[in-house]
Protein backbone atom coordinates (compact mmCIF):
# COMPACT_ATOMS: atom_id res chain seq x y z
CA UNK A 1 31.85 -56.55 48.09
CA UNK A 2 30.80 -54.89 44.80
CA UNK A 3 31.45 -55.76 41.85
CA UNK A 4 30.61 -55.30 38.16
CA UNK A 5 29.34 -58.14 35.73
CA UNK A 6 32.53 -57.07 33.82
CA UNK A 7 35.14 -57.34 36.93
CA UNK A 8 36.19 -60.58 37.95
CA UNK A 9 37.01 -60.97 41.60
CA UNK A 10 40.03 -62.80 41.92
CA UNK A 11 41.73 -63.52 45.23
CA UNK A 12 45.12 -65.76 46.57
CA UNK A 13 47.99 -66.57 44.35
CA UNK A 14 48.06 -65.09 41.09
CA UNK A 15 50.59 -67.49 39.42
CA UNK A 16 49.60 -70.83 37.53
CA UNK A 17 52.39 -72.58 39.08
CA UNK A 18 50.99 -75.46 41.95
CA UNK A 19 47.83 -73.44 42.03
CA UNK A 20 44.10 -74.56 42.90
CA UNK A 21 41.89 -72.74 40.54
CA UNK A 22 38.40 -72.53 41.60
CA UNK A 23 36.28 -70.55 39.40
CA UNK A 24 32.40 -69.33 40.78
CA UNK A 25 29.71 -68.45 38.40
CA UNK A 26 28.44 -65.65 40.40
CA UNK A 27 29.83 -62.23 41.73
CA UNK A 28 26.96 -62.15 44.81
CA UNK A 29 28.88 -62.04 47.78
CA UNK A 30 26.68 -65.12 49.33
CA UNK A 31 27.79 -67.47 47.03
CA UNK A 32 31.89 -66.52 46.72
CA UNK A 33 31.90 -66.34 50.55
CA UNK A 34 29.83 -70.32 50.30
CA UNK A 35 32.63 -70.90 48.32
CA UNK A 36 35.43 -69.88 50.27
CA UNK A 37 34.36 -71.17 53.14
CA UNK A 38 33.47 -74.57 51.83
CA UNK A 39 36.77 -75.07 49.89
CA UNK A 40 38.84 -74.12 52.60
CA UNK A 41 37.04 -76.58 55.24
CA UNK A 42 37.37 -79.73 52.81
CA UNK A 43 40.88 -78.39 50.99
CA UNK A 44 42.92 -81.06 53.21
CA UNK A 45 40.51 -83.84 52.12
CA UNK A 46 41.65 -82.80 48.65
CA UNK A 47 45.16 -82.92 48.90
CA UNK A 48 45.85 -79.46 48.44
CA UNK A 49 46.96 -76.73 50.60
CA UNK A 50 44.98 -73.85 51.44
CA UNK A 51 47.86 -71.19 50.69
CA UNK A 52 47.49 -72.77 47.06
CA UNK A 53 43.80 -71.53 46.07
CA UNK A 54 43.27 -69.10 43.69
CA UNK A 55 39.39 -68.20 43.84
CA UNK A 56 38.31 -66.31 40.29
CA UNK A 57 34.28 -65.01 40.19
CA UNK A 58 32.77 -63.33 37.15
CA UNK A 59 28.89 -62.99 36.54
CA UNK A 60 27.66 -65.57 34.03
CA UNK A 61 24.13 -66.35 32.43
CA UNK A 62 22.02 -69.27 34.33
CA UNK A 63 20.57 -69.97 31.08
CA UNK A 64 17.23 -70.56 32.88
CA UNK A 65 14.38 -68.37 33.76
CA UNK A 66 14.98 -65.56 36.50
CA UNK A 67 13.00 -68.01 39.26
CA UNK A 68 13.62 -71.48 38.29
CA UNK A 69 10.37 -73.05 39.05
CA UNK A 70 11.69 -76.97 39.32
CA UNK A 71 14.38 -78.96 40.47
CA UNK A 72 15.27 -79.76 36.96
CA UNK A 73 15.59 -76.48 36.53
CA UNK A 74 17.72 -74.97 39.10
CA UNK A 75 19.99 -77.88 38.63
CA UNK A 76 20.65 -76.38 35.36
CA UNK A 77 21.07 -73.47 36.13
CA UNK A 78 23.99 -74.11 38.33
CA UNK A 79 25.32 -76.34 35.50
CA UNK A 80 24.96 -74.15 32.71
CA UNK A 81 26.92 -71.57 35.37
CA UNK A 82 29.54 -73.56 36.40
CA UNK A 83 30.63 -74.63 32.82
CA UNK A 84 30.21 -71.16 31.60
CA UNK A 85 32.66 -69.48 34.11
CA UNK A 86 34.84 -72.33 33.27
CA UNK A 87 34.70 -71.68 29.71
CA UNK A 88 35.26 -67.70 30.33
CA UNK A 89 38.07 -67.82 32.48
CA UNK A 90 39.69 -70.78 30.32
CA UNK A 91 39.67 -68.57 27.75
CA UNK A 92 40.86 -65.89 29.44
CA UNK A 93 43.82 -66.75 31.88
CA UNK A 94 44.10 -70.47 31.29
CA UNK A 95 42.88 -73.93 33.13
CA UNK A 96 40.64 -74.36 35.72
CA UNK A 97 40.61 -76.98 38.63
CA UNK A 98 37.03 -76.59 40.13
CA UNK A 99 34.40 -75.10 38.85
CA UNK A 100 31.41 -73.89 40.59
CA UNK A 101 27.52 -72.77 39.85
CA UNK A 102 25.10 -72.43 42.04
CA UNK A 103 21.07 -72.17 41.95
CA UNK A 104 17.86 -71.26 43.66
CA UNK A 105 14.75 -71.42 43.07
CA UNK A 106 11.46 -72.90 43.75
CA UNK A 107 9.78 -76.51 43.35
CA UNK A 108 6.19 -77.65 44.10
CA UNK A 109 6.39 -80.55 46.94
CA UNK A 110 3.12 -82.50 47.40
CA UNK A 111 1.88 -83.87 50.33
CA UNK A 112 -1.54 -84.49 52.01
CA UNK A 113 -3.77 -83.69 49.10
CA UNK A 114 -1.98 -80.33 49.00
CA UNK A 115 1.11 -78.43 47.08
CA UNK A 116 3.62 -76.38 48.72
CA UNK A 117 6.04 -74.58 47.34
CA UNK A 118 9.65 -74.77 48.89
CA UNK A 119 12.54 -72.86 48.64
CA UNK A 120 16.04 -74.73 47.57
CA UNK A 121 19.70 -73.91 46.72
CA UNK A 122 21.68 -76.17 44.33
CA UNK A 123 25.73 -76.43 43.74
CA UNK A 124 27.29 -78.35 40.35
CA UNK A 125 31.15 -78.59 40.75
CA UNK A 126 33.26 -79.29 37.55
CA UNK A 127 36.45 -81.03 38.31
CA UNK A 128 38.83 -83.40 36.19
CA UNK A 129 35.98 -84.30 33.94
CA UNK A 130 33.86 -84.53 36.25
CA UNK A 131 30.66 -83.11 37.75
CA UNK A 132 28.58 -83.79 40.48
CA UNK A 133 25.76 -81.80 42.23
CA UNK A 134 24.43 -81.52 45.89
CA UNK A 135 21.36 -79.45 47.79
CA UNK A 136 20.75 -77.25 50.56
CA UNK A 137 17.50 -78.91 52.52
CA UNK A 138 14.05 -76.70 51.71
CA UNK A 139 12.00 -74.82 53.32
CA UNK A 140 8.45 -73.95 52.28
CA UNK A 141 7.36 -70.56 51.26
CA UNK A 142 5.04 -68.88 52.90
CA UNK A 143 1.49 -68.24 50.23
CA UNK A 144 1.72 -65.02 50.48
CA UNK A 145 5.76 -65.08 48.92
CA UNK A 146 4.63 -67.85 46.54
CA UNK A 147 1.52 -66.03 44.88
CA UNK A 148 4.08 -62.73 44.39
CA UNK A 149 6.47 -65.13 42.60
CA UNK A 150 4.48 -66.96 40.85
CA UNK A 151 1.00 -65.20 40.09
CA UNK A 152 2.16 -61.58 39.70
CA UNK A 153 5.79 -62.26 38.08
CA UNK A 154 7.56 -61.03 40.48
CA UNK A 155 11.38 -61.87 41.01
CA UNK A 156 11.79 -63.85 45.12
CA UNK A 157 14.66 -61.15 45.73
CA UNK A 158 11.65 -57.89 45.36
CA UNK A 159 9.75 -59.86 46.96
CA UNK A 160 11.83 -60.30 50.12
CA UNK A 161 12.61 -56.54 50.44
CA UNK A 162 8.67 -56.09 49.99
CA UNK A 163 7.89 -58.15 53.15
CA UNK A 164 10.40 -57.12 55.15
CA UNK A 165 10.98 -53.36 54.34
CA UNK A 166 14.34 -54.19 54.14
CA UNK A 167 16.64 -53.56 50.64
CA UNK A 168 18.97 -56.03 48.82
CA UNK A 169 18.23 -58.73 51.24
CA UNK A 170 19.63 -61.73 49.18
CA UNK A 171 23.04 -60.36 49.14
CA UNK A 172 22.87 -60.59 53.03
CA UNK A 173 20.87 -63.39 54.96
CA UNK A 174 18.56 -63.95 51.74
CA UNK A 175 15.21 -65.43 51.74
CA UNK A 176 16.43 -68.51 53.92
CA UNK A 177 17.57 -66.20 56.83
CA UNK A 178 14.06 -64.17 56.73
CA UNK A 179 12.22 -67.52 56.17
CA UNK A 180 14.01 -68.78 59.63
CA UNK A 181 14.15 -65.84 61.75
CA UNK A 182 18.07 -65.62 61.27
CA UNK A 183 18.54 -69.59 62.60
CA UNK A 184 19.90 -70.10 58.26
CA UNK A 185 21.23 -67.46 56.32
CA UNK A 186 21.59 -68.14 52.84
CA UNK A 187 25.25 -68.26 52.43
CA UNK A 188 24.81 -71.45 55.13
CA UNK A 189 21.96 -73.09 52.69
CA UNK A 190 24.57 -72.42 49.45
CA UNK A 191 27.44 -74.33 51.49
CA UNK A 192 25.22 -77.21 52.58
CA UNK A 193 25.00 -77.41 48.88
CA UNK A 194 28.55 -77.15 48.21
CA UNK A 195 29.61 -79.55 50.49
CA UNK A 196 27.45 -82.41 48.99
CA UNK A 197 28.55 -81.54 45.55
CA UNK A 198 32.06 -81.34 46.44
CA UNK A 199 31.55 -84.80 48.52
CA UNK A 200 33.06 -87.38 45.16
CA UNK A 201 36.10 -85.57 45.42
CA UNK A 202 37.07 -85.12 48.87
CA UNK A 203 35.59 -88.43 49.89
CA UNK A 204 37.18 -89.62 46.63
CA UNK A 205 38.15 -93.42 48.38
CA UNK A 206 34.49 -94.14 49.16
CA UNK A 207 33.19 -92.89 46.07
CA UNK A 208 35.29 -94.90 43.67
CA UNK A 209 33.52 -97.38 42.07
């Protein structure tokens, strides 16, 4: 699924009328498919039906640094995509229901006199004035990864396609699925994320203050 940073992806009813908008701050096939899938497993929960999304992706800045180095900031990266797509499209083709960023990145976890580095996806959904976030789980980095990423300034994605002799790797099974020998691809780590993010609104009774 290619696409351009100028071509929005846009698929399911085209009409305003009774429709679920769900813009995505990202055109990598990983993260629309995340999003998809995730929407469409809690859509009941949400009181809509799933003949009723519209799902519209266009490219948009993270506003953040290539490899977010912190949980602070990959969290704003997906934020700083999600309201971004939402203003874009907004301005473009009209209101938006959900809107969706999502981040990886690294964060330094300390434990036994010693640092690791881990690897961790983020989601920020934008709904009815509203936002909430939610996390994949982490999984540490191997040194060798870490000291490509964060010695010689090198972006994860090269990285990955270094070590395995393999090309474009994050728009398949990403670093997650070489990390765990295929057991977690990355579009599964984005939709953990999703799912807690989304969690306010389709488990809106328990939520409610």
């Amino acid at each position: 699924m290619e696409q351009t940073s100028a071509t929005p992806l846009i698929t399911g009813p085209n009409t305003h009328d009774n429709v679920v908008r769900v813009a995505i701050g990202s055109l990598r096939p990983p993260k629309v498919e995340a999003v998809r899938n995730v929407m469409n497993k809690v859509i009941d929960f949400l009181g809509y039906r799933p003949e009723t999304i519209s799902f519209i992706a266009r490219e948009v800045e993270s506003g953040v640094s290539a490899m977010p180095l912190s949980v602070q900031e990959i969290r704003r990266g997906a934020c700083n995509r999600a309201m971004e797509v939402r203003r874009l499209i907004e301005e473009e083709s009209g209101p938006v229901d959900f809107a969706v960023g999502l981040e990886g990145g690294f964060f330094i976890l300390s434990a036994e006199d010693k640092e690791h580095i881990h690897l961790q996806t983020w989601a920020f959904v934008h709904h009815d004035g509203a936002g909430y976030y939610g996390s994949s789980m982490s999984m540490p980095v191997p040194p060798a990864m870490a000291r490509e990423v964060l010695e010689n300034k090198k972006e994860l994605s090269e990285v990955i396609d270094h070590f395995t002799n393999r090309q474009d790797v994050r728009n398949q099974d990403g670093a997650f699925g070489v990390l765990s020998l295929g057991l977690l691809s990355r579009q599964q780590a984005l939709e953990l994320a999703l799912l807690g993010a989304l969690a306010p609104f389709y488990h809106k009774k328990l939520y409610q203050p």
